[in-house]
Every structure is written in structure tokens, then in C-alpha cells.
C-alpha atoms as a PDB file:
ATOM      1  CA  UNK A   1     -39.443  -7.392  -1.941  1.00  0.00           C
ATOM      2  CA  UNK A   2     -38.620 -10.734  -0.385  1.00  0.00           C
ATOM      3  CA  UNK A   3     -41.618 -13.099  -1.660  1.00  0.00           C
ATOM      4  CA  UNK A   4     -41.752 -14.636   1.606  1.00  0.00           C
ATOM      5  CA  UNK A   5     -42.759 -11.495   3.520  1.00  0.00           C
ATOM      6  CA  UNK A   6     -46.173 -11.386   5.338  1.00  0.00           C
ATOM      7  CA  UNK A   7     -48.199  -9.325   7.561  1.00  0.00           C
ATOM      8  CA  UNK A   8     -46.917 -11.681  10.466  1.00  0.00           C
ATOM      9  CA  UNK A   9     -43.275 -12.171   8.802  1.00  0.00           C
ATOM     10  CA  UNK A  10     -41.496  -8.788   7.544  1.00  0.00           C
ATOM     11  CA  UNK A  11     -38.984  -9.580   4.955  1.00  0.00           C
ATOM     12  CA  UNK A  12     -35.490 -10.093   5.852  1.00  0.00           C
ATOM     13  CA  UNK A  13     -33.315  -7.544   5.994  1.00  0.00           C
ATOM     14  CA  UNK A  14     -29.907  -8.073   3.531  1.00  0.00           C
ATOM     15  CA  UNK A  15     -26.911  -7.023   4.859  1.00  0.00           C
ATOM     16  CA  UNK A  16     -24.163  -5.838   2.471  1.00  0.00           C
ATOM     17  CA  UNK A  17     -21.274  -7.529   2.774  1.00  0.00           C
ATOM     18  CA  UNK A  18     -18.564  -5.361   3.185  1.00  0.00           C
ATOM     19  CA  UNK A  19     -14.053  -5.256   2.994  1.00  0.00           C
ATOM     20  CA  UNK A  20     -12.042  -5.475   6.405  1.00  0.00           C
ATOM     21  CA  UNK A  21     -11.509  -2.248   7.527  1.00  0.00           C
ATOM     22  CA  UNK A  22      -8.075  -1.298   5.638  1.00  0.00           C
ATOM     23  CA  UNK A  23      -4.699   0.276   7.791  1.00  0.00           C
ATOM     24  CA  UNK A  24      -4.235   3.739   6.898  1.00  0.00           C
ATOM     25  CA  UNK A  25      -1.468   4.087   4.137  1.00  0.00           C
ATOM     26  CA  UNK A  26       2.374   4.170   5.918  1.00  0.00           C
ATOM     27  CA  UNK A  27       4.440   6.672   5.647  1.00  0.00           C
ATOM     28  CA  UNK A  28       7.761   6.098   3.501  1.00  0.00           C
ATOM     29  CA  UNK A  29       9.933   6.328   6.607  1.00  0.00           C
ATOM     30  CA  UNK A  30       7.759   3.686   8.436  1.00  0.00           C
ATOM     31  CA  UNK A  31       7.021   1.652   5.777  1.00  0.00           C
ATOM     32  CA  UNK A  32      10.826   0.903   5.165  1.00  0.00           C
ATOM     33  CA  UNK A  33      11.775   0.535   8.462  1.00  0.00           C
ATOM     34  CA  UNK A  34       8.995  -2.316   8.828  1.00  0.00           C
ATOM     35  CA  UNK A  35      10.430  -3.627   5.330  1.00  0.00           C
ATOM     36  CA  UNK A  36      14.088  -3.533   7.334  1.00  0.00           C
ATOM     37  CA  UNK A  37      12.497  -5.490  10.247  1.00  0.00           C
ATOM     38  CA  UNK A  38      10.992  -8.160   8.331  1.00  0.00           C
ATOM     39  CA  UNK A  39      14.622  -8.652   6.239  1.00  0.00           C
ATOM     40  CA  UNK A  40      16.030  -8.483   9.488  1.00  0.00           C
ATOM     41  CA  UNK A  41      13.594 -11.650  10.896  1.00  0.00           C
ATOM     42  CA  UNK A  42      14.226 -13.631   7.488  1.00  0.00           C
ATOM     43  CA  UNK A  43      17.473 -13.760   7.392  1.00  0.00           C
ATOM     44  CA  UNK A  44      17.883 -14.479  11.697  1.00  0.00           C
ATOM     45  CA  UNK A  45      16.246 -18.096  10.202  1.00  0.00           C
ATOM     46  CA  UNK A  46      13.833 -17.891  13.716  1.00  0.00           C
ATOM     47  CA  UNK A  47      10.601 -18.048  11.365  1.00  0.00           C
ATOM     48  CA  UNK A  48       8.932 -20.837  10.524  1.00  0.00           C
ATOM     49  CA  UNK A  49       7.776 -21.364   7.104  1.00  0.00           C
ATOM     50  CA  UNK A  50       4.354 -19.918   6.836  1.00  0.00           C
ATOM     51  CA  UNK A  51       5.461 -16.712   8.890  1.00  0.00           C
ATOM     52  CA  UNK A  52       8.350 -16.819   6.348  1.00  0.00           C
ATOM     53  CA  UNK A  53       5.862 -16.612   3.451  1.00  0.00           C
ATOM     54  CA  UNK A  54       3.542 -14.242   5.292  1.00  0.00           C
ATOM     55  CA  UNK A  55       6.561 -12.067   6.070  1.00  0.00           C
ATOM     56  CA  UNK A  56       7.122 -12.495   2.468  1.00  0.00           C
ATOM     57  CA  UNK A  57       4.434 -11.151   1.236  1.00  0.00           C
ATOM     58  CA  UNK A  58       4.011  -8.475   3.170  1.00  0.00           C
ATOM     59  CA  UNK A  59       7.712  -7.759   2.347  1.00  0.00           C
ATOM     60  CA  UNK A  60       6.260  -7.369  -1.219  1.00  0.00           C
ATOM     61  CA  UNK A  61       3.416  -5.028  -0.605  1.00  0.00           C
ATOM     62  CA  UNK A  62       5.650  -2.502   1.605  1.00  0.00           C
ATOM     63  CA  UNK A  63       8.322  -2.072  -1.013  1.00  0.00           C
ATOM     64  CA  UNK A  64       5.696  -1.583  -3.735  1.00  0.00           C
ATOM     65  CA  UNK A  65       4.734   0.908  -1.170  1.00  0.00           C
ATOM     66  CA  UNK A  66       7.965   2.898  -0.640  1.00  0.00           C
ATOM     67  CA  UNK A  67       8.515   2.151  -4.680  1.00  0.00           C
ATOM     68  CA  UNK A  68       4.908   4.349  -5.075  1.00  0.00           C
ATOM     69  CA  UNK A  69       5.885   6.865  -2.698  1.00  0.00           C
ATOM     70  CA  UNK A  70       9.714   7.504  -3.789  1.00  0.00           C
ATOM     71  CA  UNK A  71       7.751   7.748  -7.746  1.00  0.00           C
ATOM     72  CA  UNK A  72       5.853  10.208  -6.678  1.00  0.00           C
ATOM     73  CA  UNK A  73       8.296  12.228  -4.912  1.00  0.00           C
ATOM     74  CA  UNK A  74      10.625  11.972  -8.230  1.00  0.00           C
ATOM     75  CA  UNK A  75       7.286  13.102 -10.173  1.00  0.00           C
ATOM     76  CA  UNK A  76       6.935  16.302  -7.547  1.00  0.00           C
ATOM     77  CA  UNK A  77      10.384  17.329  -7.572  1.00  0.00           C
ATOM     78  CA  UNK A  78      10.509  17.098 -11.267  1.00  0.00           C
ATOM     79  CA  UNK A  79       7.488  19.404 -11.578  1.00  0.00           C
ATOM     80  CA  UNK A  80       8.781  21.981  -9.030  1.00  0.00           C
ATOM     81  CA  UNK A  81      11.818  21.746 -11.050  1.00  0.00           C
ATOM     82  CA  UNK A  82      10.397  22.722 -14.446  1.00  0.00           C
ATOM     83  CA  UNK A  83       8.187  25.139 -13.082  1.00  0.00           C
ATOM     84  CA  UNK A  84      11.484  27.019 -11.948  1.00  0.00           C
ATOM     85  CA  UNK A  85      13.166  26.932 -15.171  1.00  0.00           C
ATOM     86  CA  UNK A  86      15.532  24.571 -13.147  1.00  0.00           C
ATOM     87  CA  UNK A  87      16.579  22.139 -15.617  1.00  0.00           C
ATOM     88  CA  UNK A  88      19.895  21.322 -14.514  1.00  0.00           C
ATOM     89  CA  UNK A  89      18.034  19.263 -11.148  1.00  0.00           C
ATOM     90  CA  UNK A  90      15.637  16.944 -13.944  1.00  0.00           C
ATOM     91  CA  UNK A  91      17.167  13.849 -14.486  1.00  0.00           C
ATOM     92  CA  UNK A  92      18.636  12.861 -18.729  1.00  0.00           C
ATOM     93  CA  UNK A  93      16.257  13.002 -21.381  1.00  0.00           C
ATOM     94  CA  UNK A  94      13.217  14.642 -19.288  1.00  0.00           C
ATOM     95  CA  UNK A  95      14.263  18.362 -19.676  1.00  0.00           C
ATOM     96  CA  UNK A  96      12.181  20.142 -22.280  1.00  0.00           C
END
């Protein structure tokens, strides 16, 4: 309890601090053709430098993005693939 509270002053109320609201997660498609977009703007030369570095860095975060997603494709289609006896379709030195 806050020990300034009184009868004639309720203690404050805390609020949480909380994160920016985050974008929903792209899809592959859309993240790479934003990644395309922003190559496209760097290498026009129109951007300044700090939209350079921001495009950067977003840059960055959407290939780790489409890096995640193709990973996880890879890891679905080589568990579909086992589970089918289909060995031939798993890439070298995964088949069991």
C-alpha cells in the first residue's frame, strides 16, 4: 500500500508499463517483397542517410524473417517426407 494514502488521499494507482503494440508476423511472400522494395530504394540512392540505416535495419529483421519461415518449411517438408518412407526428397546426410 502506498504509505502516503489517507482517508482524504487514496493511494495512487500504478500503471504497468507496457510494449508497443507489435505488427502481426508477415507472411513469406510479403515479407520478401517488402525486403525487394527496400533493396530497390537503397540502391535508387533517393534516401537519405538515416532512412538508409532505418531501411537497413529493417532490411535485416525481414530476411531473418523469410530465413525463419523458409527453415521451417525445410523442417515440415522433411518430416512429411520421412513419415512417407520418402527418402529420396530429404536432402544428404539427413535420411535415416
Amino acid at each position: 500500500m502506498d504509505e502516503n494514502a489517507t482517508p482524504e488521499k487514496p493511494a495512487k494507482k500504478r500503471i504497468k508499463a507496457t510494449e508497443p503494440p507489435q505488427e502481426p508476423e508477415k507472411q513469406f511472400e510479403e515479407a520478401l517483397r517488402e525486403l525487394e522494395q527496400l533493396a530497390a530504394q537503397m540502391e535508387r540512392g533517393d534516401l537519405t542517410l538515416d532512412q538508409a540505416v532505418a531501411s537497413y535495419e529493417r532490411g535485416i529483421g525481414l530476411s531473418r524473417l523469410c530465413k525463419k519461415k523458409l527453415d521451417e518449411a525445410e523442417g515440415k517438408i522433411q518430416q512429411i517426407s520421412r513419415e512417407a518412407g520418402l527418402t529420396d526428397f530429404l536432402p544428404e546426410g539427413t535420411d535415416e
